[in-house]
Protein backbone atom coordinates (compact mmCIF):
# COMPACT_ATOMS: atom_id res chain seq x y z
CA UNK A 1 -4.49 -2.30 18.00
CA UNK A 2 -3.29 -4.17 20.98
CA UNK A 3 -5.11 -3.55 24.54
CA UNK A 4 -2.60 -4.52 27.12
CA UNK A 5 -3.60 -3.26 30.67
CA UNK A 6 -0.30 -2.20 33.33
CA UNK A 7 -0.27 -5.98 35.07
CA UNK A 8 -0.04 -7.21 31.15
CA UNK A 9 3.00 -5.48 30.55
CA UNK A 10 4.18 -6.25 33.61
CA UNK A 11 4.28 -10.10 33.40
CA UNK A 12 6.25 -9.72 29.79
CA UNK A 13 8.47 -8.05 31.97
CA UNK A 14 8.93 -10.55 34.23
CA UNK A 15 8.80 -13.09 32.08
CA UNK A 16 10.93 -11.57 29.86
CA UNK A 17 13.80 -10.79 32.56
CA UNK A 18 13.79 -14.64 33.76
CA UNK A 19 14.41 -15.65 29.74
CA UNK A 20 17.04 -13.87 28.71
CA UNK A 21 18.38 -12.40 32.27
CA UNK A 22 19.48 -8.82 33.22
CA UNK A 23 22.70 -8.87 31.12
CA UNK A 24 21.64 -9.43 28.23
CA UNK A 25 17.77 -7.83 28.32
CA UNK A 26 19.50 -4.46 27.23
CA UNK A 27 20.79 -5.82 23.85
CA UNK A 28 17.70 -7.98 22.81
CA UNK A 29 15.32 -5.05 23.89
CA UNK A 30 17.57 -2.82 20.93
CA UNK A 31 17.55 -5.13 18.79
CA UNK A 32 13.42 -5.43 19.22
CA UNK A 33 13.64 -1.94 18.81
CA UNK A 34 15.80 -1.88 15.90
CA UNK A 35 13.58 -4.57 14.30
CA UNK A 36 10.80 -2.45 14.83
CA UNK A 37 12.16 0.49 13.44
CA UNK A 38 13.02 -1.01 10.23
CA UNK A 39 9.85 -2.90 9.55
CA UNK A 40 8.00 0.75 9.92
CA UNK A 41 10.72 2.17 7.66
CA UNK A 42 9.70 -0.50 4.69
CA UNK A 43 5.90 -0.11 5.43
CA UNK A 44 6.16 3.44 4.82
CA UNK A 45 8.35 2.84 1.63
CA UNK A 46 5.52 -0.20 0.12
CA UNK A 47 2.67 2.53 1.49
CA UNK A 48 3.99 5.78 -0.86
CA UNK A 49 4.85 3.29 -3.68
CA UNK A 50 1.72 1.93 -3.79
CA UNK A 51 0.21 5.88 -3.62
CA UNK A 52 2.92 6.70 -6.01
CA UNK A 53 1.42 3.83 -8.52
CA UNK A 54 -2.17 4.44 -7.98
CA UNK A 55 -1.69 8.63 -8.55
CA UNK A 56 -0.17 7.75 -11.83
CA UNK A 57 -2.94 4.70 -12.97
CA UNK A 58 -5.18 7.43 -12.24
CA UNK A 59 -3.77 9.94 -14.04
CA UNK A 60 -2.51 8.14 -16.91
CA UNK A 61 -6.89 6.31 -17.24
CA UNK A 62 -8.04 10.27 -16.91
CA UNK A 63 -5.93 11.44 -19.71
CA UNK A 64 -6.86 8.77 -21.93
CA UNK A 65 -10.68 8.85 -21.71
CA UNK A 66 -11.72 12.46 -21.17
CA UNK A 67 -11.30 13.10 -24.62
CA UNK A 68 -7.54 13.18 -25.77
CA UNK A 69 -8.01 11.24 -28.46
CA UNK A 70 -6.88 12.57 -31.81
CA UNK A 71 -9.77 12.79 -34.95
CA UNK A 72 -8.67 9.46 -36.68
CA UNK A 73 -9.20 7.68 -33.47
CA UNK A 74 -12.91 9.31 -32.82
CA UNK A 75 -13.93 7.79 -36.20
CA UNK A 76 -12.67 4.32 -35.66
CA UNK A 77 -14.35 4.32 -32.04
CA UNK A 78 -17.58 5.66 -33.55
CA UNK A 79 -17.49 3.17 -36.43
CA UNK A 80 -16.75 0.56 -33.59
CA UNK A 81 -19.76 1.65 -31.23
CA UNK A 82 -22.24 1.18 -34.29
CA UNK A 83 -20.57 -1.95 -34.79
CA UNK A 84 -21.49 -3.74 -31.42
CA UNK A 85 -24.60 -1.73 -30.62
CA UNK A 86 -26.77 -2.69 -33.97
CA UNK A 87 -26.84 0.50 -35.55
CA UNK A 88 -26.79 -0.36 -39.51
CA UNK A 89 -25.17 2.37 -41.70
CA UNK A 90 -27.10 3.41 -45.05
């Protein structure tokens, strides 16, 4: 992710410190920390919906093409492959 070495952190210290002084450093580092907290909270939430969506596409494709379909449906999709593949029908 992000390589900062010690003298890196050091000058966003620093830096930091001189913008928003020693008063007031406490409350903006919590509410970083806050901030970051929350966006990790929602990441996780999009991360298992999105697994939670997938699982079920997957399941729900499986189910209907490994052979669930019912007699009346077999015949159409036969009649339908010798349809589009050329096969004539005496």
């Amino acid at each position: 992710m992000l390589n900062f070495s010690f003298w890196d952190i050091v000058l966003i210290m620093i830096i930091s410190l001189i913008v928003f002084g020693p008063n007031k450093l406490p409350d903006v580092a919590k509410s970083m920390g806050k901030g970051v907290a929350e966006f990790r909270r929602m990441a996780n939430q999009a991360t298992e919906a999105y697994k939670n969506e997938t699982r079920q596409l997957k399941e729900d494709l499986t189910e209907e093409f490994t052979g669930n379909l019912t007699g009346s449906d077999q015949k159409t999709e036969k009649k339908e492959t010798a349809k589009y593949s050329g096969d004539k029908k005496i």
